[in-house]
N, C-alpha and C. Protein backbone atom coordinates (compact mmCIF):
# COMPACT_ATOMS: atom_id res chain seq x y z
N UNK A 1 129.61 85.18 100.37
CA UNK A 1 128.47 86.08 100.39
C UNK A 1 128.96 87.51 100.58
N UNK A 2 128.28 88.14 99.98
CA UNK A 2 128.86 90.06 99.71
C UNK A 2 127.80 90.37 100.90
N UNK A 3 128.49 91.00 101.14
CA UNK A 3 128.13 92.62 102.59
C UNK A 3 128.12 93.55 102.17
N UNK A 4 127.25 94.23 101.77
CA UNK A 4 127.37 95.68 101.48
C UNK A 4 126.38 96.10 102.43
N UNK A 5 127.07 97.47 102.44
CA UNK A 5 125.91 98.55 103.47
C UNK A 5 125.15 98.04 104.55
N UNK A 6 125.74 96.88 105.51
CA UNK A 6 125.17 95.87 106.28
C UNK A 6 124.43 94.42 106.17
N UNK A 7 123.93 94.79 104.55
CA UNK A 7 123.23 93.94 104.01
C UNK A 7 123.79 92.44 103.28
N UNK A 8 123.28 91.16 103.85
CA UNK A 8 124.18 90.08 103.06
C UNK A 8 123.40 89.87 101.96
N UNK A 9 124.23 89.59 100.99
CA UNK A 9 123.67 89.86 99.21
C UNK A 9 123.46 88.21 98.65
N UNK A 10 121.85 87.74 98.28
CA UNK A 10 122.27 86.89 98.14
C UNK A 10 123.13 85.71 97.03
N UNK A 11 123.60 84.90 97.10
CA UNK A 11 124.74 84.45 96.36
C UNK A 11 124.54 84.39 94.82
N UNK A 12 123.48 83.31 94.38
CA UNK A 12 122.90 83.02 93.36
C UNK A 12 122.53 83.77 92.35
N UNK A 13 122.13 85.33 92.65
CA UNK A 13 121.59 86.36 92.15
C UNK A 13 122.60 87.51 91.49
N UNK A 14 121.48 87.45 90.42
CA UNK A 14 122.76 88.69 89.81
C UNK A 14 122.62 89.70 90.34
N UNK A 15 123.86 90.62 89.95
CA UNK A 15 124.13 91.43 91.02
C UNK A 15 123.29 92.89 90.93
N UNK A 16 122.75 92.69 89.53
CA UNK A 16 121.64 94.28 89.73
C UNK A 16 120.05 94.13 90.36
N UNK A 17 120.04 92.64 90.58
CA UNK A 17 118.59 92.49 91.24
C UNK A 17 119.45 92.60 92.99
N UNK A 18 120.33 91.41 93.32
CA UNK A 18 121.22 91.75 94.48
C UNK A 18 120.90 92.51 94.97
N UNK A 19 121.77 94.04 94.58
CA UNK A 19 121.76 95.30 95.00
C UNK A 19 120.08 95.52 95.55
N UNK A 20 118.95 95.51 94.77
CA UNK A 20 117.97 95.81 95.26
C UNK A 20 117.57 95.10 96.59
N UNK A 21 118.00 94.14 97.24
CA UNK A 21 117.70 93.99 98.70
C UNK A 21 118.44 94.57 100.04
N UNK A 22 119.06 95.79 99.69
CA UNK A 22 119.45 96.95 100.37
C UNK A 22 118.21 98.02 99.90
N UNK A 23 117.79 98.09 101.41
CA UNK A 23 116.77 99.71 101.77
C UNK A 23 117.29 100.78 101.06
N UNK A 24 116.39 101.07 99.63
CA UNK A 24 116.65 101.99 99.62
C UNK A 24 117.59 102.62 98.14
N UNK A 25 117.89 100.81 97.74
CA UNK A 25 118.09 101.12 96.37
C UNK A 25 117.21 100.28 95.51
N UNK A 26 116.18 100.94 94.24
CA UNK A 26 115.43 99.84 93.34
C UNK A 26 116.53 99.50 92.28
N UNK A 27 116.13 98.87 91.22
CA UNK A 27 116.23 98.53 89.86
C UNK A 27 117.35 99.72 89.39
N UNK A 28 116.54 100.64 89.47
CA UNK A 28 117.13 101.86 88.61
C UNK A 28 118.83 102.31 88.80
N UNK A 29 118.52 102.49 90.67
CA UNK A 29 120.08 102.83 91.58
C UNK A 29 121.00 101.50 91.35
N UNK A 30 120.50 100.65 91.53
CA UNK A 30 121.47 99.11 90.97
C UNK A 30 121.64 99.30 89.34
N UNK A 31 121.39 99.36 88.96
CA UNK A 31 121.86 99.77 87.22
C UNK A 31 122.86 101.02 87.40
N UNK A 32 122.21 102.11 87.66
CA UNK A 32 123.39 103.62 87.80
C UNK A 32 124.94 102.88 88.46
N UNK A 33 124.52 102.46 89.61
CA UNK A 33 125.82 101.78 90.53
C UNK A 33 126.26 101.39 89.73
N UNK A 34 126.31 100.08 88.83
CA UNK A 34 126.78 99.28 88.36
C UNK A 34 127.61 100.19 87.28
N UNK A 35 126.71 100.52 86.34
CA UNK A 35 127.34 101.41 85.20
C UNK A 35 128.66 102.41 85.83
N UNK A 36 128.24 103.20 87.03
CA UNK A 36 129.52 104.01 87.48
C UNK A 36 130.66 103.18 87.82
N UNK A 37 130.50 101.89 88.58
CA UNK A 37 132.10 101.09 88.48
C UNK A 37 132.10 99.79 87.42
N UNK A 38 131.79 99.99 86.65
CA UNK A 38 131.66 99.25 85.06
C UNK A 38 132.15 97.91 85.58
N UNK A 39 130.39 97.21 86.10
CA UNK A 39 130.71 96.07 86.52
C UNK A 39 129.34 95.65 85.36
N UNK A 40 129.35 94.37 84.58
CA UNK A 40 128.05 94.33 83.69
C UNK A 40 127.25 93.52 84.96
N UNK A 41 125.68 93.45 84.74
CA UNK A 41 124.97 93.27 85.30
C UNK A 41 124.39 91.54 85.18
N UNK A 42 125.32 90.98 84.62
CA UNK A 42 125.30 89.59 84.55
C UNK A 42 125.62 89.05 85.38
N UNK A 43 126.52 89.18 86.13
CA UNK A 43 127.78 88.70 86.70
C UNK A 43 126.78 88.29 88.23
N UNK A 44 127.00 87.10 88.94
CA UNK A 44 126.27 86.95 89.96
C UNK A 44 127.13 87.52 91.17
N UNK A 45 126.37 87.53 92.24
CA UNK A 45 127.76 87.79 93.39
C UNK A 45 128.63 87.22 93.81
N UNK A 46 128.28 85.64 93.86
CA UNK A 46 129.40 84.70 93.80
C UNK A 46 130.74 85.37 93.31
N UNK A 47 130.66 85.74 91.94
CA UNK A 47 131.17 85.44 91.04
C UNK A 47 132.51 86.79 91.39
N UNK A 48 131.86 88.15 92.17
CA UNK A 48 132.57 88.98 92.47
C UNK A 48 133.82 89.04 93.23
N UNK A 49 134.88 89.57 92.58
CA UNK A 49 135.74 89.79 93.43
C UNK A 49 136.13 90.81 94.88
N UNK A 50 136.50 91.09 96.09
CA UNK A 50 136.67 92.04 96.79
C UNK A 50 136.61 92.80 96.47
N UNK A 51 138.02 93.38 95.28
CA UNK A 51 137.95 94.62 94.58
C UNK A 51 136.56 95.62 94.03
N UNK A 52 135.80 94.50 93.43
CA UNK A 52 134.51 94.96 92.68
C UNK A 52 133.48 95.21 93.72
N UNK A 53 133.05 94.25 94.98
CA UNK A 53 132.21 94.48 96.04
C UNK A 53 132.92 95.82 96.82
N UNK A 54 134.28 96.19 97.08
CA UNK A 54 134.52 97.16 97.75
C UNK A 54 134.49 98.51 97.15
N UNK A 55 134.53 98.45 95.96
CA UNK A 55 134.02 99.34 94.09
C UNK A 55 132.64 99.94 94.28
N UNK A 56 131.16 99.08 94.57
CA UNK A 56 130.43 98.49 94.76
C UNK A 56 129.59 99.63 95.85
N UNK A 57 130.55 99.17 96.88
CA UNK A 57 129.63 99.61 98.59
C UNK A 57 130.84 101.30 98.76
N UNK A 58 131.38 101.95 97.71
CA UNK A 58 132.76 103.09 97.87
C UNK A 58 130.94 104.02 97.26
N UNK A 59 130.59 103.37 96.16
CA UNK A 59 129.55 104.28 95.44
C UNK A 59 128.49 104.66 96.10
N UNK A 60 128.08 103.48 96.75
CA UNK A 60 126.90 103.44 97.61
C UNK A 60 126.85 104.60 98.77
N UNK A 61 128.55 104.30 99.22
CA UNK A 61 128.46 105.24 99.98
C UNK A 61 128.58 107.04 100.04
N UNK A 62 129.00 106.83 98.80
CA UNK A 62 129.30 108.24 98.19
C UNK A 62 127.79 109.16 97.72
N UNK A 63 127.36 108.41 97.28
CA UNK A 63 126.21 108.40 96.23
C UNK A 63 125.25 108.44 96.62
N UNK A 64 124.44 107.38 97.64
CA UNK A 64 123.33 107.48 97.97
C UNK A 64 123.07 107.08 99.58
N UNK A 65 122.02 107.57 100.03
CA UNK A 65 121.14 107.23 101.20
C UNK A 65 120.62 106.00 101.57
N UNK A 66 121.72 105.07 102.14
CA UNK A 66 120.48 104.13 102.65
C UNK A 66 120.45 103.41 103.60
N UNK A 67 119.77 102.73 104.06
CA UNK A 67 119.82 101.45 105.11
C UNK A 67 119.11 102.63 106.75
N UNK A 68 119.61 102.40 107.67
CA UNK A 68 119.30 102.95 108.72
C UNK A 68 119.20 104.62 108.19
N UNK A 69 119.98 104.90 107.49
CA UNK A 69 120.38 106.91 107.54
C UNK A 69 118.95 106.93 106.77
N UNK A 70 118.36 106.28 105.71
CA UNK A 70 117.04 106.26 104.84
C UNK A 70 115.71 105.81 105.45
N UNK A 71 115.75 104.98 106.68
CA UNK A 71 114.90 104.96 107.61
C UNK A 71 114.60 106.14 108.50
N UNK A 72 116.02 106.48 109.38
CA UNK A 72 115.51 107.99 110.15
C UNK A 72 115.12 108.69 109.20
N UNK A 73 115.31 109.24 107.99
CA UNK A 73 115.47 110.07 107.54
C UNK A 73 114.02 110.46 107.28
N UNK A 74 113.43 109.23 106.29
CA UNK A 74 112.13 109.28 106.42
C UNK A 74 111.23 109.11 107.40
N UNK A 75 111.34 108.49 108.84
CA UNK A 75 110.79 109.03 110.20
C UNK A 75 110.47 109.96 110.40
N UNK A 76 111.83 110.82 110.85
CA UNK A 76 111.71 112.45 110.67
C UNK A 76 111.04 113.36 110.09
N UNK A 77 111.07 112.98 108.31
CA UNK A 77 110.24 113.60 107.47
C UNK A 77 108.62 113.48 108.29
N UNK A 78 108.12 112.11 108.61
CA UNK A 78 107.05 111.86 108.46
C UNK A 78 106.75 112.88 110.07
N UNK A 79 107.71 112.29 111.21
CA UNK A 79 107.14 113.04 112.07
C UNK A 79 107.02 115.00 112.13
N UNK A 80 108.12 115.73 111.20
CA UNK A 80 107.88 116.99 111.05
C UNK A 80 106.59 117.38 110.18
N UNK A 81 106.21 116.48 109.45
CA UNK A 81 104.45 116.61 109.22
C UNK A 81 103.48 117.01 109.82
N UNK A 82 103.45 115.90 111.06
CA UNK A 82 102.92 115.33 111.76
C UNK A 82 102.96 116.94 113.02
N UNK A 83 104.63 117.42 113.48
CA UNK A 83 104.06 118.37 114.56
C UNK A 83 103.57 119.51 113.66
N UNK A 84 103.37 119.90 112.08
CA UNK A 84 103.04 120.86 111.18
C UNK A 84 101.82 120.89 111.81
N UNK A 85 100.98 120.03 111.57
CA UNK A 85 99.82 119.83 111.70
C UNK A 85 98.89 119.81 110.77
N UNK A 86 99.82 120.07 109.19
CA UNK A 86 99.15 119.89 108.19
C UNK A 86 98.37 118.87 107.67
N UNK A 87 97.29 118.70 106.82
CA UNK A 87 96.55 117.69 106.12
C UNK A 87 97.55 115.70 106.61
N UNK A 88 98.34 116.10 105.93
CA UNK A 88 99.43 114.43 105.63
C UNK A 88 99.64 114.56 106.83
N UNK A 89 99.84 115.10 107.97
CA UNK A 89 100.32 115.15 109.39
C UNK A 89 99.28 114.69 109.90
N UNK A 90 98.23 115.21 109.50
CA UNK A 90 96.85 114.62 110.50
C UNK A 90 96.54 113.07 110.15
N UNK A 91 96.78 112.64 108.49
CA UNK A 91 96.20 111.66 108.16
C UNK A 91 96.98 110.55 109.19
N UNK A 92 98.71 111.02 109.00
CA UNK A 92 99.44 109.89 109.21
C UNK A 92 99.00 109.91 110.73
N UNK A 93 98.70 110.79 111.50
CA UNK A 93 98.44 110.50 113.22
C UNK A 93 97.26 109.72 113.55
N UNK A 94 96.29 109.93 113.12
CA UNK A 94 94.60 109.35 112.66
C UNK A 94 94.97 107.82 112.36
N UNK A 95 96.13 107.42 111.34
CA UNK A 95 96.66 106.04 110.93
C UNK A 95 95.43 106.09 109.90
N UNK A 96 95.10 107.15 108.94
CA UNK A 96 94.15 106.88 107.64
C UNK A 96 95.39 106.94 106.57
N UNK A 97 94.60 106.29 105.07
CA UNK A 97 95.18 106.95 104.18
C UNK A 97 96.05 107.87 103.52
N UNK A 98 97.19 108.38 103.40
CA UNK A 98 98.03 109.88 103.80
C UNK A 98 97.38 110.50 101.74
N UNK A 99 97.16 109.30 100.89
CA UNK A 99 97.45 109.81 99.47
C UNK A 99 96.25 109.98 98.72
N UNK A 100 95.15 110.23 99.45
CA UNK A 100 93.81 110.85 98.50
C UNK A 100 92.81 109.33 98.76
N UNK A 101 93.49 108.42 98.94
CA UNK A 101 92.69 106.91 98.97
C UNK A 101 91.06 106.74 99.92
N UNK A 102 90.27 106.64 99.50
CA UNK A 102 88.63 106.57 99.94
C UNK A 102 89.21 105.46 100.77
N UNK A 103 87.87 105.75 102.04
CA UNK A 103 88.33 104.47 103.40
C UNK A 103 86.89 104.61 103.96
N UNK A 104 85.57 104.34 102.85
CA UNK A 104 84.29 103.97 103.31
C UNK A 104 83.99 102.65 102.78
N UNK A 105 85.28 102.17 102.42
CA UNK A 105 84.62 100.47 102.17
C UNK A 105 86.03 99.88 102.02
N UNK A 106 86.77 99.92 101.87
CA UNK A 106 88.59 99.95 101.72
C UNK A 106 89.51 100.37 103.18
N UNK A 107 90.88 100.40 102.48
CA UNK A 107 91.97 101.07 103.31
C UNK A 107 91.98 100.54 104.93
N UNK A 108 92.12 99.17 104.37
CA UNK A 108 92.13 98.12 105.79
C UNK A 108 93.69 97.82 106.15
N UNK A 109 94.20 98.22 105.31
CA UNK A 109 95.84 98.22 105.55
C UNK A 109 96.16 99.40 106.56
N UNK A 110 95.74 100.49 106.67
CA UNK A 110 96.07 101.63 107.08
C UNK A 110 94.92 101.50 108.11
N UNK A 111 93.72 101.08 108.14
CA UNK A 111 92.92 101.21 109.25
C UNK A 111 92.66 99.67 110.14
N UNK A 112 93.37 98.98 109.96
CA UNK A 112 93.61 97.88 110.54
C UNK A 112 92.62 97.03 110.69
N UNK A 113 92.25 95.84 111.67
CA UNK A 113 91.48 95.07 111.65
C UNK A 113 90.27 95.94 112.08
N UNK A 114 88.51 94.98 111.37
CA UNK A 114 87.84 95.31 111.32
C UNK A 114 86.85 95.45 113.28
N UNK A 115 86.48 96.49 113.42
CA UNK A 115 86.00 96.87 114.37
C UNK A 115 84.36 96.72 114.79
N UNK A 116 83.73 95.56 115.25
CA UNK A 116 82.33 96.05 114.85
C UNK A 116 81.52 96.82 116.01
N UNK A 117 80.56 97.53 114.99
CA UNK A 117 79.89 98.45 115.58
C UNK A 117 78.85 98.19 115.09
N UNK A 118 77.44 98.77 116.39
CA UNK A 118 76.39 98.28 116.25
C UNK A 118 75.41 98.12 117.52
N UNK A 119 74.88 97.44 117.45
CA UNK A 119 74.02 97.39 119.07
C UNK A 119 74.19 95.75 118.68
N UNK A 120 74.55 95.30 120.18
CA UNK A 120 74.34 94.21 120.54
C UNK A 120 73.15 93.48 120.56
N UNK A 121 73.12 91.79 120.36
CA UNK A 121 71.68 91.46 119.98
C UNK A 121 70.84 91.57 121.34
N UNK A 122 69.28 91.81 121.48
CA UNK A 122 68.68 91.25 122.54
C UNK A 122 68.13 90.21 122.91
């Protein structure tokens, strides 16, 4: 089983879907990767050698943002919003909608379980 970027890759799978169960890379960054250490995208992970997995996680690390450094990173983002006090700062503190989304009959993901209100029976 391949380790990259903390992540165990699983075996069976080829290696450009693979790559996508590391935070932080889709479809797209697993194709670029691949193409920069000219590995084809057939090839399962099994199937990889050291050389190619250490090829692999050299790019990753060169190249892109991810795993824990792509978590703070976006934290941060979200909390410097948040002390702005701008619009997306307020939504995300409130726990509404942050992207234009109506929440008078919806947006139960973001406003969590249902709350009832009302007068109690007599």
């Amino acid at each position: 089983m391949a380790r990259i970027a903390g992540v165990d890759l699983p075996k069976k799978k080829r290696i450009e879907y693979a790559l996508t169960y590391i935070y932080g890379i889709g479809l797209k960054a697993s194709r670029d990767i691949l193409n920069a250490v000219n590995i084809s995208y057939d090839k399962r992970v099994q199937d990889l050698g050291e050389d190619e997995v250490s090829a692999i996680a050299k790019e990753i690390q060169a190249h892109h943002i991810v795993e824990g450094d792509l978590r703070k990173k976006v934290t941060m983002d979200i909390k410097a919003l948040m002390d702005l006090g701008n619009y997306r700062g307020l939504r995300h503190r409130k726990g509404l909608p942050v992207r234009g989304q109506t929440t008078k009959n919806n947006a139960r993901t973001r406003k969590g379980k249902r709350k009832t209100v009302g007068s109690a029976s007599k």
